[in-house]
PDB file of N, CA and C in Angstrom:
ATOM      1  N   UNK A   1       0.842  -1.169   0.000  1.00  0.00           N
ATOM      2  CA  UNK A   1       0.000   0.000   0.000  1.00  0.00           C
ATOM      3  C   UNK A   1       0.887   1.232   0.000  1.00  0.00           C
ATOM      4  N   UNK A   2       0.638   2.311  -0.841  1.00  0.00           N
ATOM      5  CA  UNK A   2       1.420   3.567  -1.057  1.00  0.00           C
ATOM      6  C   UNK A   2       0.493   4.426   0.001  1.00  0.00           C
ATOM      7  N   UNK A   3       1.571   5.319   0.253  1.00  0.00           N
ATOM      8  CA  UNK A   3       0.664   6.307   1.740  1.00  0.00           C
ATOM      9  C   UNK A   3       0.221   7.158   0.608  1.00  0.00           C
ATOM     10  N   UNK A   4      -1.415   7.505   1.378  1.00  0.00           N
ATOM     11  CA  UNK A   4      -2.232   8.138   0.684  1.00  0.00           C
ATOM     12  C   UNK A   4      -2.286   9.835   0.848  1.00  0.00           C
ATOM     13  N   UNK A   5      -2.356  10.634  -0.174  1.00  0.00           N
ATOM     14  CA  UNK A   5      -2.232  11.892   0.331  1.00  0.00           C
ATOM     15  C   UNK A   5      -4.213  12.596  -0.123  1.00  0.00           C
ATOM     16  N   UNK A   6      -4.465  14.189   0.105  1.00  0.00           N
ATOM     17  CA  UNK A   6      -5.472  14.342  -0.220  1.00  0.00           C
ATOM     18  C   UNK A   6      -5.936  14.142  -1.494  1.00  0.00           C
ATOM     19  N   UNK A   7      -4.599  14.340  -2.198  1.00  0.00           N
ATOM     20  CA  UNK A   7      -5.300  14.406  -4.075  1.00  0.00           C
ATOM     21  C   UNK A   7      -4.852  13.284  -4.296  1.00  0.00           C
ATOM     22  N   UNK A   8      -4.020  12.173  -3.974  1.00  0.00           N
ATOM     23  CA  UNK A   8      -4.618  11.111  -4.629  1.00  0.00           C
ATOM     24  C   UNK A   8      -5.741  10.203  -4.766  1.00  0.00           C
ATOM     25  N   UNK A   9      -5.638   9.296  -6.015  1.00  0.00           N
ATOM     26  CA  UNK A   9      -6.760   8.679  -6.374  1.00  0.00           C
ATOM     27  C   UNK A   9      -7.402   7.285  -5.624  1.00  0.00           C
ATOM     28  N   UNK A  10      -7.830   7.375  -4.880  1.00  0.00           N
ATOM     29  CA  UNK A  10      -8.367   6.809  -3.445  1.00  0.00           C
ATOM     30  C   UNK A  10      -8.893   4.638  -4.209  1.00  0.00           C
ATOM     31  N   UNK A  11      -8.207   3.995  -4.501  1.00  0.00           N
ATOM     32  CA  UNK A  11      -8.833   2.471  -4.789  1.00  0.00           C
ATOM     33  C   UNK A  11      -8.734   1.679  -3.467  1.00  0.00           C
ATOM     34  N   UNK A  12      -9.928   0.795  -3.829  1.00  0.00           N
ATOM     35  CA  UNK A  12     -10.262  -0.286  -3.055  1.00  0.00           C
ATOM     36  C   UNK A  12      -8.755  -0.998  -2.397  1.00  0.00           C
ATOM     37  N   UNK A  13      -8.146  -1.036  -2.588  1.00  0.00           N
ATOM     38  CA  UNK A  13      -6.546  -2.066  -2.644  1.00  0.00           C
ATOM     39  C   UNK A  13      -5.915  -0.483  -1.460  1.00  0.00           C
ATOM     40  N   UNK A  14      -6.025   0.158  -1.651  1.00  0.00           N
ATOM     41  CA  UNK A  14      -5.282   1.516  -1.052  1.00  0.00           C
ATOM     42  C   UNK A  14      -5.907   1.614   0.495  1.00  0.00           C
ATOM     43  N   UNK A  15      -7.325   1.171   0.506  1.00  0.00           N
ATOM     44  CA  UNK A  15      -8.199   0.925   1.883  1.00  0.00           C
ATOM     45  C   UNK A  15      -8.510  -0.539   2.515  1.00  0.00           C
ATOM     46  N   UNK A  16      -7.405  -0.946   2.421  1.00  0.00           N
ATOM     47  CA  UNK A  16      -7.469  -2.484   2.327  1.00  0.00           C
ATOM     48  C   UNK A  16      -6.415  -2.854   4.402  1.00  0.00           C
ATOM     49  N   UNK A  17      -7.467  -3.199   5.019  1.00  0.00           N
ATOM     50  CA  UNK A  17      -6.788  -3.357   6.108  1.00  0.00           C
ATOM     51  C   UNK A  17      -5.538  -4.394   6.400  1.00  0.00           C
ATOM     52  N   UNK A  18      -4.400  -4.329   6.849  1.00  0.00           N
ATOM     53  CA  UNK A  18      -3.631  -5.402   6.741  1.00  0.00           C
ATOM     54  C   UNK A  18      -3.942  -6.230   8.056  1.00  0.00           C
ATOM     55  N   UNK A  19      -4.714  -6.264   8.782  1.00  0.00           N
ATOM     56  CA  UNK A  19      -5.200  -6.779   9.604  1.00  0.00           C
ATOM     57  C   UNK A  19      -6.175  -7.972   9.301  1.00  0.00           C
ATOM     58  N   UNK A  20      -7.395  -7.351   9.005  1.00  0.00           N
ATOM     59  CA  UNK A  20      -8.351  -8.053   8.750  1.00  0.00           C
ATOM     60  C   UNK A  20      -8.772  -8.290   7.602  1.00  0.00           C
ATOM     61  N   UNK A  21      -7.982  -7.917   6.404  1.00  0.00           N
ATOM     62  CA  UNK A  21      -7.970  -7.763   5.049  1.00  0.00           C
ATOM     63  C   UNK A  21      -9.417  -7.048   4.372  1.00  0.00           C
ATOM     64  N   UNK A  22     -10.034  -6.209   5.086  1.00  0.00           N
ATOM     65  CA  UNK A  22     -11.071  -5.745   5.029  1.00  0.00           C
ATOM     66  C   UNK A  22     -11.211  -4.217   4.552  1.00  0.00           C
ATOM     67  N   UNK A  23     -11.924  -3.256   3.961  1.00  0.00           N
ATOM     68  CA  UNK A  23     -11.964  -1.899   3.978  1.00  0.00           C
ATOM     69  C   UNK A  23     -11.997  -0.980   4.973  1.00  0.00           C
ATOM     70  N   UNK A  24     -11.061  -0.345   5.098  1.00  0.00           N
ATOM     71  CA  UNK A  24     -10.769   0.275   6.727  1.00  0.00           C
ATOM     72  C   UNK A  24     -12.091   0.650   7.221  1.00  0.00           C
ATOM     73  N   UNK A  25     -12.536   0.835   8.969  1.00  0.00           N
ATOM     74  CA  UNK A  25     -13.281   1.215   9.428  1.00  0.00           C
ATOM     75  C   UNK A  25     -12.364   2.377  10.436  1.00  0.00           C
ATOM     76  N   UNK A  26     -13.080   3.266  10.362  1.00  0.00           N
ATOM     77  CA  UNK A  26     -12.019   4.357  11.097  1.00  0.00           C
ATOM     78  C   UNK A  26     -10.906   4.229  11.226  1.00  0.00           C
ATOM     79  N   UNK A  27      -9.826   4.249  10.261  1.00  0.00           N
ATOM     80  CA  UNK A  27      -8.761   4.110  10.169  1.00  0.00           C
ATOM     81  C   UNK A  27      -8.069   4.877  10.973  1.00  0.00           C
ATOM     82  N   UNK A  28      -6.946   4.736  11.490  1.00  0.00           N
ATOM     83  CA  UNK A  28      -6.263   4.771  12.135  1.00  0.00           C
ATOM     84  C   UNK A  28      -4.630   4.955  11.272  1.00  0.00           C
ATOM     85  N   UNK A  29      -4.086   5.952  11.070  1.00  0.00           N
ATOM     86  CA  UNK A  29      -3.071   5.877  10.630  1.00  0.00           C
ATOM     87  C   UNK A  29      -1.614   6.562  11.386  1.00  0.00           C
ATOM     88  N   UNK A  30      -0.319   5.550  11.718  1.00  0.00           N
ATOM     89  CA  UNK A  30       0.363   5.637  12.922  1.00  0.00           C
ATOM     90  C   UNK A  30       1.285   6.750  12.150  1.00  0.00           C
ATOM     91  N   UNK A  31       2.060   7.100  12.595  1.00  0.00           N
ATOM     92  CA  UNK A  31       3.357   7.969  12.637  1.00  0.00           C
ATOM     93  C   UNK A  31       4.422   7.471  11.662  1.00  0.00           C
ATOM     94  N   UNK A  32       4.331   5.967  11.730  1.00  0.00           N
ATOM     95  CA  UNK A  32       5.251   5.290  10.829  1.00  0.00           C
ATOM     96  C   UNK A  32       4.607   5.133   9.642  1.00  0.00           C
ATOM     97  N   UNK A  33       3.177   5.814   9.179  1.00  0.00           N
ATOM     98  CA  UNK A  33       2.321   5.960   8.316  1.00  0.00           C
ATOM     99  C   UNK A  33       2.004   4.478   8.057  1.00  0.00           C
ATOM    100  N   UNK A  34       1.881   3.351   8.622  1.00  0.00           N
ATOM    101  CA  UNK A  34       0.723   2.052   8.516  1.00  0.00           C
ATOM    102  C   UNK A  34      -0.701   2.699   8.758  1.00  0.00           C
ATOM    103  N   UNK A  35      -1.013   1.863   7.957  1.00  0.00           N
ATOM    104  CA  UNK A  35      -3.056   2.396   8.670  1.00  0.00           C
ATOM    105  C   UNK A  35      -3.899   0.845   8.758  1.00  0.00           C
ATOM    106  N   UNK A  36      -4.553   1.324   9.796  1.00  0.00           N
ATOM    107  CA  UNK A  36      -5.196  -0.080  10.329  1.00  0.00           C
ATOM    108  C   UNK A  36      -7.200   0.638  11.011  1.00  0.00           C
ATOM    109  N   UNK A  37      -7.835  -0.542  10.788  1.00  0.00           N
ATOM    110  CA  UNK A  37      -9.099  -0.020  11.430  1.00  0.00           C
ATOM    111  C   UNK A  37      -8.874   0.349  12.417  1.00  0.00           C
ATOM    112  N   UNK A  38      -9.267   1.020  13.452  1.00  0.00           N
ATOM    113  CA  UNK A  38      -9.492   1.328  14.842  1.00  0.00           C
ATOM    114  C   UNK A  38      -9.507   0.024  15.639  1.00  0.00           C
ATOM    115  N   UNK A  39     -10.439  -0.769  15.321  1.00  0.00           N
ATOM    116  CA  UNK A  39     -10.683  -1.861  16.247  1.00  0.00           C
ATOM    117  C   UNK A  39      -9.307  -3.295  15.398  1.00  0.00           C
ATOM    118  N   UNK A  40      -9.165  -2.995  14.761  1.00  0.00           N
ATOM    119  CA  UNK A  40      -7.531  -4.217  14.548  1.00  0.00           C
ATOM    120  C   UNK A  40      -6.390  -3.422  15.189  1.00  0.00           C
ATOM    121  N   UNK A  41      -6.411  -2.143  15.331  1.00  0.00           N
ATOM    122  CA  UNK A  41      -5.474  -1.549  15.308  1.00  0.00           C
ATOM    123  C   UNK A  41      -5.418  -1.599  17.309  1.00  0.00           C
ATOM    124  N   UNK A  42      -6.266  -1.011  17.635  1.00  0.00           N
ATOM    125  CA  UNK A  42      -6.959  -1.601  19.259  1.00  0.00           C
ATOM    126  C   UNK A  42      -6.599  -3.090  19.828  1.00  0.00           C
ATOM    127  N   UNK A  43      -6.520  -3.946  18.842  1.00  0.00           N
ATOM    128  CA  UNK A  43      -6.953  -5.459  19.300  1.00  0.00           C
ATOM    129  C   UNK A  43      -5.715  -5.857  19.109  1.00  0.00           C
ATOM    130  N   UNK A  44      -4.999  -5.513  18.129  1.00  0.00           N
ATOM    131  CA  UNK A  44      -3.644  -6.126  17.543  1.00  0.00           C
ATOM    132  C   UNK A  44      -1.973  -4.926  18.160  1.00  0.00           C
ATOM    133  N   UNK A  45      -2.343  -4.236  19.052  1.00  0.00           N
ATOM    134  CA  UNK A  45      -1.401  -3.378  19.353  1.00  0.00           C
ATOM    135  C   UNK A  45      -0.894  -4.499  20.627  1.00  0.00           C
ATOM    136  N   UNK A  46       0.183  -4.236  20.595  1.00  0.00           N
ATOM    137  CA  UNK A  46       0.833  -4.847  22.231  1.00  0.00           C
ATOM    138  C   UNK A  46       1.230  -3.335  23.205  1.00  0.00           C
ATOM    139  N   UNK A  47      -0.464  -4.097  23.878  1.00  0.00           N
ATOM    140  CA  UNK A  47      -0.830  -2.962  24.921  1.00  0.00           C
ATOM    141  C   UNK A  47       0.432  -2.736  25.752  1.00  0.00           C
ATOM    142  N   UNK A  48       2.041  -3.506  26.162  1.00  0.00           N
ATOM    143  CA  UNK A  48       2.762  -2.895  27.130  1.00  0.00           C
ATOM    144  C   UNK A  48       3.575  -1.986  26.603  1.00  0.00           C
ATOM    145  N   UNK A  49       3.720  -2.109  25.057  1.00  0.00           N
ATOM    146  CA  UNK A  49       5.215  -1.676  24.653  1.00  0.00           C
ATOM    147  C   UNK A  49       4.368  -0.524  23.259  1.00  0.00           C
ATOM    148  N   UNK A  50       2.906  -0.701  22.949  1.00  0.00           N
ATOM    149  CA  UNK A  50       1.991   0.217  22.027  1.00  0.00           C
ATOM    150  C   UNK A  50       3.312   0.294  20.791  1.00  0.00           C
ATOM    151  N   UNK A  51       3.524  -0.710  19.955  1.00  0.00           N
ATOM    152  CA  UNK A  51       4.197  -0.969  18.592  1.00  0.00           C
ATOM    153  C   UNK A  51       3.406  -0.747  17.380  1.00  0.00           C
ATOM    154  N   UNK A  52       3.515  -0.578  16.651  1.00  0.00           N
ATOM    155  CA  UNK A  52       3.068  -0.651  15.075  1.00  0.00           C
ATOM    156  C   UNK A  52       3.082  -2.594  14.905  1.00  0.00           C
ATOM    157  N   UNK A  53       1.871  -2.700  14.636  1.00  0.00           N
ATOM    158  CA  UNK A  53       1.688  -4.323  14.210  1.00  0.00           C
ATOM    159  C   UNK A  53       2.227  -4.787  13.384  1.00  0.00           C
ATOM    160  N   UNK A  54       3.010  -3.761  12.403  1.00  0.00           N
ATOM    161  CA  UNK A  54       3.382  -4.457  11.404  1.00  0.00           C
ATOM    162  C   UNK A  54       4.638  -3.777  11.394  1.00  0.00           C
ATOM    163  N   UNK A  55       5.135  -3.121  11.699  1.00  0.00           N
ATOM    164  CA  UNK A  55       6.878  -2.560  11.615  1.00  0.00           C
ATOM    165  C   UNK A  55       7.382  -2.346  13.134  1.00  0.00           C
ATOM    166  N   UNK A  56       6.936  -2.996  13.961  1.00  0.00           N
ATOM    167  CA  UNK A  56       6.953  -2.564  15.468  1.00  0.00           C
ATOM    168  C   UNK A  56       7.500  -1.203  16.154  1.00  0.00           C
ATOM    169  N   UNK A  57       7.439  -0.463  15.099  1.00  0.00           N
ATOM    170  CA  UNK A  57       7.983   0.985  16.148  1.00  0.00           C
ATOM    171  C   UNK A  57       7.057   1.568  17.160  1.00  0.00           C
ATOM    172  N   UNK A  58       7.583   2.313  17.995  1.00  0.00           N
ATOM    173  CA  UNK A  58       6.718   2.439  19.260  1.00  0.00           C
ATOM    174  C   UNK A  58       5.625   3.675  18.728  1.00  0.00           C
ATOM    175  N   UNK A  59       4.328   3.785  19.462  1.00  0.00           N
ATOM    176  CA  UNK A  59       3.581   4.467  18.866  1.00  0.00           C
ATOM    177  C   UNK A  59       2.969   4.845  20.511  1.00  0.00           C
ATOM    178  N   UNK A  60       4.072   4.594  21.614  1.00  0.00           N
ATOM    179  CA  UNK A  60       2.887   4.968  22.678  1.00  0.00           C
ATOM    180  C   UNK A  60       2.846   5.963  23.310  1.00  0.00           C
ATOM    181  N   UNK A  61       3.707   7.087  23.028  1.00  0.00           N
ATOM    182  CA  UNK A  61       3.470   8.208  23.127  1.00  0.00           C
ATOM    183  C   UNK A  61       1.878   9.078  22.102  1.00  0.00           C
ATOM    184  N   UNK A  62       2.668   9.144  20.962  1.00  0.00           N
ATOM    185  CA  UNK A  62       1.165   9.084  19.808  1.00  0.00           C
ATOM    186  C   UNK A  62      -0.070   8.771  20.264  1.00  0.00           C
ATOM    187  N   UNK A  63      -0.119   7.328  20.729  1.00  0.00           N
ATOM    188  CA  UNK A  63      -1.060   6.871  21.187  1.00  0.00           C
ATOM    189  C   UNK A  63      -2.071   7.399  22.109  1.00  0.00           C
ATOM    190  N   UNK A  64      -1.259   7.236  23.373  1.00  0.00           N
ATOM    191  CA  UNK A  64      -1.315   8.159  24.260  1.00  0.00           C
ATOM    192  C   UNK A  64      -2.549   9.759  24.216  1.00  0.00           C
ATOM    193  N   UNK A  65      -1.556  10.547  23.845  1.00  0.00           N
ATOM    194  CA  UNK A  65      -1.661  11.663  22.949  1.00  0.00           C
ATOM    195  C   UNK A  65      -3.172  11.960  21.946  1.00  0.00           C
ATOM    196  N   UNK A  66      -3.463  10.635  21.052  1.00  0.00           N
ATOM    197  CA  UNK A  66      -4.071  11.349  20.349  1.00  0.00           C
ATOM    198  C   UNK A  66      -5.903  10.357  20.910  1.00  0.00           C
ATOM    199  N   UNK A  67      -5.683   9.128  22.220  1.00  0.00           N
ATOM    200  CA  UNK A  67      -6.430   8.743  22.496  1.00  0.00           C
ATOM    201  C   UNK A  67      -7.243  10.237  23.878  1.00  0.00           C
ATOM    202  N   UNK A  68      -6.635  10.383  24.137  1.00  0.00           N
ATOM    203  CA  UNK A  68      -6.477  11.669  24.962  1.00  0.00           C
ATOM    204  C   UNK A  68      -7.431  12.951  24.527  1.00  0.00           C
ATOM    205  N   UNK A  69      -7.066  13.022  22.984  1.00  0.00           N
ATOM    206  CA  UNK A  69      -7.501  14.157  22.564  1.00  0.00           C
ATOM    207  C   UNK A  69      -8.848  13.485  21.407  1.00  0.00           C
ATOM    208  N   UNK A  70      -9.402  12.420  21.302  1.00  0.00           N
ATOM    209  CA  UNK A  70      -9.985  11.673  20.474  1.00  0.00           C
ATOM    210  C   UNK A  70      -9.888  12.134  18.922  1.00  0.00           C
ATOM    211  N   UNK A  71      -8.540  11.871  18.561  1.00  0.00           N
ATOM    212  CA  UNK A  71      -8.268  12.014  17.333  1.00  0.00           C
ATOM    213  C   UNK A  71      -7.406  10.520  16.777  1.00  0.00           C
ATOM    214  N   UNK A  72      -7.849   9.887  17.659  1.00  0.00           N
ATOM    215  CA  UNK A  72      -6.949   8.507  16.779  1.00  0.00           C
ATOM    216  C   UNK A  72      -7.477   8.292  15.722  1.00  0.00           C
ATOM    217  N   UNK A  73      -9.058   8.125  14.988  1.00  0.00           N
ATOM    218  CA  UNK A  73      -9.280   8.598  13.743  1.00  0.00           C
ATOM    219  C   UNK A  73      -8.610   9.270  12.577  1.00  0.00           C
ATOM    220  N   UNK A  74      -8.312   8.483  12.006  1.00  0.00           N
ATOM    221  CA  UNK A  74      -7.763   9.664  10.757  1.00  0.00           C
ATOM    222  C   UNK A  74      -9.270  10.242   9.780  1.00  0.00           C
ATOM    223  N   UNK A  75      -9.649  11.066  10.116  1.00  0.00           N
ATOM    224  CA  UNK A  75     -11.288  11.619  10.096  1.00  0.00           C
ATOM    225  C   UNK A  75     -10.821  11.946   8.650  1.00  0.00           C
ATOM    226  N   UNK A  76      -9.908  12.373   8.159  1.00  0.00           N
ATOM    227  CA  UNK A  76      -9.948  12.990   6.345  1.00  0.00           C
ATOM    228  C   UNK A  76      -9.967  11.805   5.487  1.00  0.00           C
ATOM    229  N   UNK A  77      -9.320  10.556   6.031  1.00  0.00           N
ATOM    230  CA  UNK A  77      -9.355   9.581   4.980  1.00  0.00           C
ATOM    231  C   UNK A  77     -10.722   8.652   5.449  1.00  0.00           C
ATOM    232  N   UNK A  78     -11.077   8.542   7.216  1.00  0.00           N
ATOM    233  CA  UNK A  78     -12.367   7.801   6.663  1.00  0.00           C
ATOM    234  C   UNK A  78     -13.633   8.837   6.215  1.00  0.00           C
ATOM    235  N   UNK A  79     -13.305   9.925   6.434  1.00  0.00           N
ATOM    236  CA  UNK A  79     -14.599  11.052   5.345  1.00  0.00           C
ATOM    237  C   UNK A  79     -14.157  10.515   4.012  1.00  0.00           C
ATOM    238  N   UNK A  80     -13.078  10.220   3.166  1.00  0.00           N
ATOM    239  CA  UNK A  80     -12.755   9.899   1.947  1.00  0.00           C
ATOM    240  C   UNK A  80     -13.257   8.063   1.104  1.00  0.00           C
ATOM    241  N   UNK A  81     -12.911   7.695   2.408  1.00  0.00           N
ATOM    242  CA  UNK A  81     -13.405   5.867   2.421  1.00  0.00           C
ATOM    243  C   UNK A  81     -14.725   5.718   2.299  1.00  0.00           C
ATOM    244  N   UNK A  82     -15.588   6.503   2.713  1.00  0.00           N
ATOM    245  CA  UNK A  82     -16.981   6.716   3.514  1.00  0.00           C
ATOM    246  C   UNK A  82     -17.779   7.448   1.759  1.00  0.00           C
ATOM    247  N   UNK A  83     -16.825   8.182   1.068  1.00  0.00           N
ATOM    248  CA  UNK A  83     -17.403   8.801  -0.323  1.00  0.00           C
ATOM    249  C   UNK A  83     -17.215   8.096  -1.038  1.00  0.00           C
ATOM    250  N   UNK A  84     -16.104   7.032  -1.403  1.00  0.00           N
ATOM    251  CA  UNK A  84     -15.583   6.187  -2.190  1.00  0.00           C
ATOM    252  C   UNK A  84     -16.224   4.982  -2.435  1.00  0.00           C
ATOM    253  N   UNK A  85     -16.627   4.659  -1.253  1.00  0.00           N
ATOM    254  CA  UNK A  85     -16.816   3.215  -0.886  1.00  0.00           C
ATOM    255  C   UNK A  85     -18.166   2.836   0.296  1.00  0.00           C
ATOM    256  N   UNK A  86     -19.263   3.781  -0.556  1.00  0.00           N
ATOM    257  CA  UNK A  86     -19.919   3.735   0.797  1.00  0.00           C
ATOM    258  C   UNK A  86     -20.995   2.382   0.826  1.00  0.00           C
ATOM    259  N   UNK A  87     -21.215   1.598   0.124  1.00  0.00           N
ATOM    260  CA  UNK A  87     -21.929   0.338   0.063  1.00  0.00           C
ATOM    261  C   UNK A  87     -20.981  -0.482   1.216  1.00  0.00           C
ATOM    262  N   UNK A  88     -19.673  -1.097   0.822  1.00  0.00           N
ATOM    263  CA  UNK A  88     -19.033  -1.438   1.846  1.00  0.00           C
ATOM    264  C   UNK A  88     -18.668  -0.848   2.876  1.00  0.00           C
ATOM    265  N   UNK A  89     -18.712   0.310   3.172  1.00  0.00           N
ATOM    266  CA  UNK A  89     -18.451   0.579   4.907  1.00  0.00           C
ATOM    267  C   UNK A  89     -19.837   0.304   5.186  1.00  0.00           C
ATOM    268  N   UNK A  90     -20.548   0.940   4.572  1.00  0.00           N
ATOM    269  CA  UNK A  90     -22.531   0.145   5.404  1.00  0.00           C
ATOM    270  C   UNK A  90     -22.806  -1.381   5.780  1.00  0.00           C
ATOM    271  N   UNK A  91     -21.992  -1.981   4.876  1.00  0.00           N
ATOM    272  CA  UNK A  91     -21.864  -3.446   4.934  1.00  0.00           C
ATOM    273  C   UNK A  91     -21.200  -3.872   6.450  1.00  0.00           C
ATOM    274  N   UNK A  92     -19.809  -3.160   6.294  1.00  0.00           N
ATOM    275  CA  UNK A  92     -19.124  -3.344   7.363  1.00  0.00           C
ATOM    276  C   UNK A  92     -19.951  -2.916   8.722  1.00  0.00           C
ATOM    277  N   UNK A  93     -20.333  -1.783   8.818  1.00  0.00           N
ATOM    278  CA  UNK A  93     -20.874  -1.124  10.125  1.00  0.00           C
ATOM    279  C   UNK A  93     -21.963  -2.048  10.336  1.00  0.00           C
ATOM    280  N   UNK A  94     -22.445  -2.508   9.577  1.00  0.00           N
ATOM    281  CA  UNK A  94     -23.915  -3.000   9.873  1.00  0.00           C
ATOM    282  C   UNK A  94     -23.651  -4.373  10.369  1.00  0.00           C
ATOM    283  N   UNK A  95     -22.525  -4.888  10.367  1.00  0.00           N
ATOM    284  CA  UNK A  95     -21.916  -6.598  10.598  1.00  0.00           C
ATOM    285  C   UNK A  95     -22.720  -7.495   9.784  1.00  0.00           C
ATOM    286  N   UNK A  96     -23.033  -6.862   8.275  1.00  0.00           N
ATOM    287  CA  UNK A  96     -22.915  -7.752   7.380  1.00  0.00           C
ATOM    288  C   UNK A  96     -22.467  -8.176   6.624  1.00  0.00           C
ATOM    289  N   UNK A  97     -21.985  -9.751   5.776  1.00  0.00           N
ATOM    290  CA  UNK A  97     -20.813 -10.050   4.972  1.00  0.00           C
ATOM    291  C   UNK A  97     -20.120  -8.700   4.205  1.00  0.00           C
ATOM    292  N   UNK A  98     -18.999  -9.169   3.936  1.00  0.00           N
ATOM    293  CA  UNK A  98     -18.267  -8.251   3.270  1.00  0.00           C
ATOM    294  C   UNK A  98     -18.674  -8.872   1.558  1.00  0.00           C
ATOM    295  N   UNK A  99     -18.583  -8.291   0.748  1.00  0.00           N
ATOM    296  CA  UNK A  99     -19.080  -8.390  -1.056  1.00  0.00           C
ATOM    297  C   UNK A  99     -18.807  -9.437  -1.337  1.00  0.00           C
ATOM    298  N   UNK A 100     -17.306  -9.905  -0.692  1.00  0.00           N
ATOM    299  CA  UNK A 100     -16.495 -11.034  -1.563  1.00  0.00           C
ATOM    300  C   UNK A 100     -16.997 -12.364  -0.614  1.00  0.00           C
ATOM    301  N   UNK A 101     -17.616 -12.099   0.195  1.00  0.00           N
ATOM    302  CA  UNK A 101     -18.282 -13.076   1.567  1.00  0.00           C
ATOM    303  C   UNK A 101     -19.880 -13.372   0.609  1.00  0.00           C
ATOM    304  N   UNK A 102     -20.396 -12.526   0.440  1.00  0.00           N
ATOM    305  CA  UNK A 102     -21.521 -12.659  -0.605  1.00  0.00           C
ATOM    306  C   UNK A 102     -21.556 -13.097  -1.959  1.00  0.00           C
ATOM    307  N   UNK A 103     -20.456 -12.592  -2.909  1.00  0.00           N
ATOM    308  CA  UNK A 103     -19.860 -13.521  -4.244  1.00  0.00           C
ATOM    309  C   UNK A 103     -19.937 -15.071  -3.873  1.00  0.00           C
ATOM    310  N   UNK A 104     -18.898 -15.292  -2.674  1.00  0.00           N
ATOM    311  CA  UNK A 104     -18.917 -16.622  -2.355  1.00  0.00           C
ATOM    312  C   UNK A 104     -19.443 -17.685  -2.669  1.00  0.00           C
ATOM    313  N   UNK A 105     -20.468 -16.765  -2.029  1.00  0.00           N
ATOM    314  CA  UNK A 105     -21.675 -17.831  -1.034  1.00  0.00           C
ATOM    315  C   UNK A 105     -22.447 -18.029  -2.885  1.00  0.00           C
ATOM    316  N   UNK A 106     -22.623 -16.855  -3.394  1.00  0.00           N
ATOM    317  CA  UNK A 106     -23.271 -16.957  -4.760  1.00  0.00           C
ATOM    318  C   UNK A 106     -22.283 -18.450  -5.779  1.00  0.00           C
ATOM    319  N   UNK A 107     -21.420 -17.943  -5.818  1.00  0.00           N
ATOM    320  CA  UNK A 107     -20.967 -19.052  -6.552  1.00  0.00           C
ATOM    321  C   UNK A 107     -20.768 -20.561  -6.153  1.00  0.00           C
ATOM    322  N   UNK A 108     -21.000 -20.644  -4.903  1.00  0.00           N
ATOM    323  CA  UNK A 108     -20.991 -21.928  -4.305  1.00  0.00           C
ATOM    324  C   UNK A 108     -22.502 -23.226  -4.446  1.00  0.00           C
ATOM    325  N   UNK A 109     -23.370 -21.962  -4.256  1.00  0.00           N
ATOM    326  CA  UNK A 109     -24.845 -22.323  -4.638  1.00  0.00           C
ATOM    327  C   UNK A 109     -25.186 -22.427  -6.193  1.00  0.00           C
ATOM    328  N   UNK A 110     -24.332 -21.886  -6.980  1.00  0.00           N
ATOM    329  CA  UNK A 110     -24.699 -21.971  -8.539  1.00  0.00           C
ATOM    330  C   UNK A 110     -23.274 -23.474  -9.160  1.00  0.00           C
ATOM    331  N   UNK A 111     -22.781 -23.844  -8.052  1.00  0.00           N
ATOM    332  CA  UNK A 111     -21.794 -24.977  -8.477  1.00  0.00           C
ATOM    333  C   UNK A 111     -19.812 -24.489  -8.879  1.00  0.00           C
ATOM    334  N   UNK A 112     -19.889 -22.920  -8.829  1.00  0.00           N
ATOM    335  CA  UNK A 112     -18.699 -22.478  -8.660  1.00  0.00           C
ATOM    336  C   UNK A 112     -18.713 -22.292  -9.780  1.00  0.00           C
ATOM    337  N   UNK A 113     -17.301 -21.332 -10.675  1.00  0.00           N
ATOM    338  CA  UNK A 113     -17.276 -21.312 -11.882  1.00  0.00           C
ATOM    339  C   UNK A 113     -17.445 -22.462 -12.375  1.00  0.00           C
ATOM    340  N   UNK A 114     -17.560 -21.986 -14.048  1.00  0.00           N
ATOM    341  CA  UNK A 114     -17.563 -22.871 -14.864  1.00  0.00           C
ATOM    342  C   UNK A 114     -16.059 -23.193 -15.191  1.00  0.00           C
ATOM    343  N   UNK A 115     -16.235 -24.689 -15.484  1.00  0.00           N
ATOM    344  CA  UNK A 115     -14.886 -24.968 -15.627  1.00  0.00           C
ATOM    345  C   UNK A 115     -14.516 -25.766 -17.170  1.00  0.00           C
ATOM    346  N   UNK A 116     -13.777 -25.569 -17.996  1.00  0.00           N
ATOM    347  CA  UNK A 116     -13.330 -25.926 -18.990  1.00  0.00           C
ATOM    348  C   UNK A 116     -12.857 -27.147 -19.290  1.00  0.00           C
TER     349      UNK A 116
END
């Protein structure tokens, strides 16, 4: 994933959680610029030492800091996720399958692709 700025062009693959492989839900984006949902990012932090899940640098000052001031949200990119992509975050919020959870299930009941 390339770090996202305001003018770039916002794809599905760019909002892609490395957590839960899912479309971010209030993303969360650290200092070491990873971005993770709120709640992977919550669940998957090691609460003694507050690391980046995926490059372990410390984030617990930041943390700290921006839980404090309720800005752990990165509010510009999920206002951006939320315009882009708003069928799947409704999906998500609502705790129903994700698209490719629904494809699935469709192609499983019709016998899966066709095969050659």
């Amino acid at each position: 994933m390339h770090v996202l700025t305001l003018d770039s062009v916002l794809t599905r693959e760019d909002c892609l959680c490395p957590v839960c492989l899912e479309i971010f839900i209030e993303p969360v984006t650290l200092p070491c610029t990873h971005t993770f949902c709120k709640s992977c990012f919550l669940e998957s932090v090691d609460k003694s030492t507050l690391c980046c899940p995926l490059c372990r640098k410390r984030v617990s000052n930041w943390v700290r800091l921006n839980s404090k001031n309720n800005t752990l949200v990165d509010q510009k990119l999920w206002n951006r996720i939320q315009t882009c992509f708003p069928l799947q975050c409704q999906r998500r919020l609502s705790g129903q399958d994700t698209e490719e959870d629904y494809l699935g299930r469709r192609m499983k009941r019709r016998g899966g692709p066709a095969r050659s």
